[in-house]
N, C-alpha and C. Protein backbone atom coordinates (compact mmCIF):
# COMPACT_ATOMS: atom_id res chain seq x y z
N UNK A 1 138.64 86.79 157.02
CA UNK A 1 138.72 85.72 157.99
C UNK A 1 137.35 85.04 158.07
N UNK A 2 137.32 83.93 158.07
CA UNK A 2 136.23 83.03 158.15
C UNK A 2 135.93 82.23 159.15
N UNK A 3 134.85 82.54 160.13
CA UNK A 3 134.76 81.38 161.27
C UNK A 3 134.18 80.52 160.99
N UNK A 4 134.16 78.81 162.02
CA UNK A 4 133.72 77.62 161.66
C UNK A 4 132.47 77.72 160.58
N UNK A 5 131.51 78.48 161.09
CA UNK A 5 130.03 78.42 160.62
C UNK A 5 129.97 78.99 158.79
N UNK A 6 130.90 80.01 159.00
CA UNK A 6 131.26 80.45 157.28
C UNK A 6 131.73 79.84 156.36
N UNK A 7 132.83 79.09 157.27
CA UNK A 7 133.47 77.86 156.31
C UNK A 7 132.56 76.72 156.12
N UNK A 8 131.89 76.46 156.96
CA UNK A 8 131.28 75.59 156.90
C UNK A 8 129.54 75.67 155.68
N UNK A 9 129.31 76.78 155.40
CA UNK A 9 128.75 77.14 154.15
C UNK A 9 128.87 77.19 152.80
N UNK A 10 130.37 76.88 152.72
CA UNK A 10 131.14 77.33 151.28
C UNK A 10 131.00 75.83 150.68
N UNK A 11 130.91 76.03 149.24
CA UNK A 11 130.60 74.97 148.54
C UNK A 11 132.04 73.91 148.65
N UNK A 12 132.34 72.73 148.29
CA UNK A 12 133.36 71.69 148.26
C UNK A 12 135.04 72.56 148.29
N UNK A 13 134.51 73.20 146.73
CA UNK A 13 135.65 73.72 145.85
C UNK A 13 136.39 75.19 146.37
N UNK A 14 135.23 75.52 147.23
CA UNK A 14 135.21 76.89 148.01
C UNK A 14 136.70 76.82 149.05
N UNK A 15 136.10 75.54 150.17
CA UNK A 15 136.04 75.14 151.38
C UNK A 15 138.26 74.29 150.77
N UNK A 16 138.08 74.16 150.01
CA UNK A 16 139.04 73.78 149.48
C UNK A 16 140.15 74.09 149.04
N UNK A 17 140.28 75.34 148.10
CA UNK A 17 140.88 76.27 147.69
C UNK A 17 140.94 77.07 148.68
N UNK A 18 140.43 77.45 150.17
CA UNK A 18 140.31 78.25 151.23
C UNK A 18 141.81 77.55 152.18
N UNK A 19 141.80 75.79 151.71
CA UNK A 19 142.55 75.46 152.68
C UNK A 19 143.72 75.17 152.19
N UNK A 20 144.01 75.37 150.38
CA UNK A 20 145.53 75.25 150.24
C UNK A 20 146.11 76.62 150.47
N UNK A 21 145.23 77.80 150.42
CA UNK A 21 145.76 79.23 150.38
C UNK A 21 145.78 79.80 152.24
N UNK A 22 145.23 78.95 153.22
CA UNK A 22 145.36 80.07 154.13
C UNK A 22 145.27 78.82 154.88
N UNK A 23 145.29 77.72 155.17
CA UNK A 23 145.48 76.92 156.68
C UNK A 23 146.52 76.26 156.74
N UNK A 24 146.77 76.06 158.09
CA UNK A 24 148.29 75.43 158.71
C UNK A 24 147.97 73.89 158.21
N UNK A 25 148.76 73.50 157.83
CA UNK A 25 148.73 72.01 157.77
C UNK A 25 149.41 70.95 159.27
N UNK A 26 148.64 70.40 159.63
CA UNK A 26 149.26 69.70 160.60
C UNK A 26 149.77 68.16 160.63
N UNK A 27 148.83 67.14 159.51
CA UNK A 27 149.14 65.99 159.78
C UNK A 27 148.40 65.47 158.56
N UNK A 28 148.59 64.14 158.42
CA UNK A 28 148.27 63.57 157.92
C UNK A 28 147.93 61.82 158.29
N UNK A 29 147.44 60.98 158.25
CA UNK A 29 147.21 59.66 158.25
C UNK A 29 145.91 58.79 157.67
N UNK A 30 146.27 57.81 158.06
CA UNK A 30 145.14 56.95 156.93
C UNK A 30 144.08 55.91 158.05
N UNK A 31 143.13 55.58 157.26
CA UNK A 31 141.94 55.49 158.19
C UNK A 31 140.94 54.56 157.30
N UNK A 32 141.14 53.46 157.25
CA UNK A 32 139.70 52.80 156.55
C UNK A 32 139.71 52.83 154.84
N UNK A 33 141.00 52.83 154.74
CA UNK A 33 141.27 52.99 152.96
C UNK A 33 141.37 54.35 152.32
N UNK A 34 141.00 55.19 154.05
CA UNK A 34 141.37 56.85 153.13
C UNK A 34 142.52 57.50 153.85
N UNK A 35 142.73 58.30 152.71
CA UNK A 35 143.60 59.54 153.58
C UNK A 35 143.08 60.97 153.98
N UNK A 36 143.66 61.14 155.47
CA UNK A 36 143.03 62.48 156.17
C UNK A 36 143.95 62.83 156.42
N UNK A 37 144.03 64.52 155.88
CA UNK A 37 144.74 65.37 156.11
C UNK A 37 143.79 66.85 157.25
N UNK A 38 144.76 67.20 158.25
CA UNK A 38 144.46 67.59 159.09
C UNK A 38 145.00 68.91 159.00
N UNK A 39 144.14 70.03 159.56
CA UNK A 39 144.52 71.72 159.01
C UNK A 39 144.16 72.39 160.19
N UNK A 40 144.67 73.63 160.57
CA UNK A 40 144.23 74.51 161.73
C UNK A 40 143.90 75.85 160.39
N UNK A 41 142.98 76.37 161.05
CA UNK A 41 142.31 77.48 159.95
C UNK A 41 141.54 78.48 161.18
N UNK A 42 141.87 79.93 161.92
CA UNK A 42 141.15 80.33 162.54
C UNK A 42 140.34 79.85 163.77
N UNK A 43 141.53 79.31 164.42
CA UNK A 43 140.53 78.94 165.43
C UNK A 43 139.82 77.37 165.30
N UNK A 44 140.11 76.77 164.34
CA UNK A 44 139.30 75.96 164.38
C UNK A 44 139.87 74.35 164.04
N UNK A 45 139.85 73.14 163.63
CA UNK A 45 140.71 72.34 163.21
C UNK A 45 139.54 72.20 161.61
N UNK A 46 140.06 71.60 160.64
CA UNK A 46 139.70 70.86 159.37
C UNK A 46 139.98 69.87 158.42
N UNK A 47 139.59 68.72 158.55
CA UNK A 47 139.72 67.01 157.78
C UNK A 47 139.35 66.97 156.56
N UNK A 48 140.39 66.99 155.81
CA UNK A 48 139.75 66.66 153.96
C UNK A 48 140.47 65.31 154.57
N UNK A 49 139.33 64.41 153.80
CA UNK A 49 139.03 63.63 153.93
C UNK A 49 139.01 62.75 151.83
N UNK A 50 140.46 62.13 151.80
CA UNK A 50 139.94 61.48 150.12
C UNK A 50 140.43 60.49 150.28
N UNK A 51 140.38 59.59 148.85
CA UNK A 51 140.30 58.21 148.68
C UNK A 51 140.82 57.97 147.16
N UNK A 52 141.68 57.73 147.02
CA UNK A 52 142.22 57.33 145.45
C UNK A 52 142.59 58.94 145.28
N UNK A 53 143.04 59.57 145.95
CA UNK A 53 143.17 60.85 145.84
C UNK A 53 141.86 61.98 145.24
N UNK A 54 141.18 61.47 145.78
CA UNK A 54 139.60 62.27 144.89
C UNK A 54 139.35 62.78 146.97
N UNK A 55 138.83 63.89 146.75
CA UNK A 55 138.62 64.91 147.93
C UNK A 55 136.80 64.08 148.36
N UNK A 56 136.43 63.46 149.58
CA UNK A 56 135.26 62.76 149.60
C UNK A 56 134.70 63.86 150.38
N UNK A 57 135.19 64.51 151.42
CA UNK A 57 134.49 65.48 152.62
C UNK A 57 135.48 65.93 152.78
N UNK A 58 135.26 67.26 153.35
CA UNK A 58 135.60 68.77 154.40
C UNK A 58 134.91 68.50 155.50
N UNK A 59 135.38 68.40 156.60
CA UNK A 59 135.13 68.48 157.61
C UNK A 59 135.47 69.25 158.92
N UNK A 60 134.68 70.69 158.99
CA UNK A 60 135.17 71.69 160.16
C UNK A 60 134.82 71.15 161.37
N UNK A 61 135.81 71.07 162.37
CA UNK A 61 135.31 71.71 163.92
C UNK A 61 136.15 71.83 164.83
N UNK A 62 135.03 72.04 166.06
CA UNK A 62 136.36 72.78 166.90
C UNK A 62 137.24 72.21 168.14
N UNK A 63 135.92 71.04 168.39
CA UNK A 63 137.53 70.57 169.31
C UNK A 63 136.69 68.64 169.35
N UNK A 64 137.32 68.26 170.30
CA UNK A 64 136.58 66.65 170.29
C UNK A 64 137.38 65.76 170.79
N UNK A 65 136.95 64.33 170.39
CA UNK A 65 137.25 63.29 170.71
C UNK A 65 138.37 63.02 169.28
N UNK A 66 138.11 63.39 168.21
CA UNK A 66 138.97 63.02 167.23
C UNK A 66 140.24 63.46 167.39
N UNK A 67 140.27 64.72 167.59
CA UNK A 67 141.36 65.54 167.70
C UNK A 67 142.42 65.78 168.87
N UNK A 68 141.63 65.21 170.08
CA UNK A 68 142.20 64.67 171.17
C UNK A 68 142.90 62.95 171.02
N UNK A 69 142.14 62.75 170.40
CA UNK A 69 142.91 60.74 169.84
C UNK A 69 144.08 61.12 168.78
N UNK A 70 143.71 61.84 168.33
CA UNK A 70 145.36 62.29 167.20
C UNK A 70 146.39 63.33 168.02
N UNK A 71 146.20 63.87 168.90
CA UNK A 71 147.33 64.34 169.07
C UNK A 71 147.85 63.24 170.42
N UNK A 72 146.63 62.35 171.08
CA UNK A 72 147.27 61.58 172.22
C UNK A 72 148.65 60.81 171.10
N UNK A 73 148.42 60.01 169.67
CA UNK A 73 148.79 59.72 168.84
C UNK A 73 150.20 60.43 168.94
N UNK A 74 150.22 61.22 168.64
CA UNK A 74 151.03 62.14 168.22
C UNK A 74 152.19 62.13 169.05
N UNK A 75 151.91 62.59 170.21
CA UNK A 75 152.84 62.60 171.38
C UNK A 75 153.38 61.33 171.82
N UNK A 76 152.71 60.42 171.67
CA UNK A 76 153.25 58.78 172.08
C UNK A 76 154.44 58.55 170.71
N UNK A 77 154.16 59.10 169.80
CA UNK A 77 154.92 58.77 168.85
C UNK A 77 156.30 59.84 169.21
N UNK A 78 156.62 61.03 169.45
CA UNK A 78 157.57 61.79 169.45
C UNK A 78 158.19 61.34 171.17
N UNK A 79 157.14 60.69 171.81
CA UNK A 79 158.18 59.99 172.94
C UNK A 79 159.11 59.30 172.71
N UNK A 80 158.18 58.49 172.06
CA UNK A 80 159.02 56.77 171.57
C UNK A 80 159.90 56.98 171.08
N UNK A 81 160.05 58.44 170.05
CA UNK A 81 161.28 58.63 169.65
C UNK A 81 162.37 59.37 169.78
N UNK A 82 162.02 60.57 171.17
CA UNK A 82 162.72 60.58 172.02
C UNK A 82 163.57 59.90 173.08
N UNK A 83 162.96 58.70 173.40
CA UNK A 83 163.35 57.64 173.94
C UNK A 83 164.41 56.71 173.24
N UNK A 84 164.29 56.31 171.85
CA UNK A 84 164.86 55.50 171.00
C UNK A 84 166.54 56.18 170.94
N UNK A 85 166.02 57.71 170.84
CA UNK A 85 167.24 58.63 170.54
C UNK A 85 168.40 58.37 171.88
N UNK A 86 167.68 58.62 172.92
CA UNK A 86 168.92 58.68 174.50
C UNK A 86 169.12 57.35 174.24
N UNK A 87 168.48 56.27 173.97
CA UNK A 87 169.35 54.97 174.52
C UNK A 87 170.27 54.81 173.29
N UNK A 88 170.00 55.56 172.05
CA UNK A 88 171.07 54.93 170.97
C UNK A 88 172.36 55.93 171.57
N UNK A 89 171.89 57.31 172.19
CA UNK A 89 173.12 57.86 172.76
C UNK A 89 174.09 57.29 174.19
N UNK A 90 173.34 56.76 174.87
CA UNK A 90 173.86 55.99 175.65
C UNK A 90 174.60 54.98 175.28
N UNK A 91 174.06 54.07 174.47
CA UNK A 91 175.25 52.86 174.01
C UNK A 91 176.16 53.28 173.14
C-alpha cells in the first residue's frame, strides 16, 4: 500500500502502471484540449492528465477545490437526470 507522499515519488511509468493495476477509476472529462481521468487510490484522489492520448502529468492529492468542483459537477448532472426521468414518467 502506498500513501500520497510514496506515490508521489515514483517515477511517471511507476505512478502509472500503479494506477491501471490497483485504483478505482471514477471519471473522466476534458479541460483545455486535454483529457483527465480521475482515480481513488488509498485514501487519496489521482489526475492523469493527457493530450493526443500521450500521459502529460500524475497528479496526487487529497482533497480541494478541484475535487469538490467535480463532484458539485457530478451531482447536478445525476439530478438533472433524475428529474428528466419522473417527468418523462409522468407524461
Amino acid at each position: 500500500m502506498k500513501t500520497l507522499f510514496e506515490y508521489a515519488k515514483l517515477s511517471k511509468a511507476e505512478k502509472h502502471a500503479l494506477l491501471i493495476k490497483e485504483a478505482l477509476f471514477l471519471e473522466h472529462y476534458y479541460d483545455n484540449g486535454n483529457t483527465i481521468y480521475v482515480y481513488f487510490l488509498n485514501d487519496f484522489f489521482i489526475e492523469l492528465i493527457t493530450k493526443n492520448s500521450e500521459v502529460i502529468y500524475i497528479l496526487p492529492f487529497k482533497r480541494g477545490y478541484k475535487i469538490g468542483y467535480r463532484m458539485e459537477l457530478s451531482l447536478k448532472k445525476i439530478k438533472a437526470a433524475n428529474n428528466l426521468a419522473s417527468q418523462e414518467m409522468a407524461a
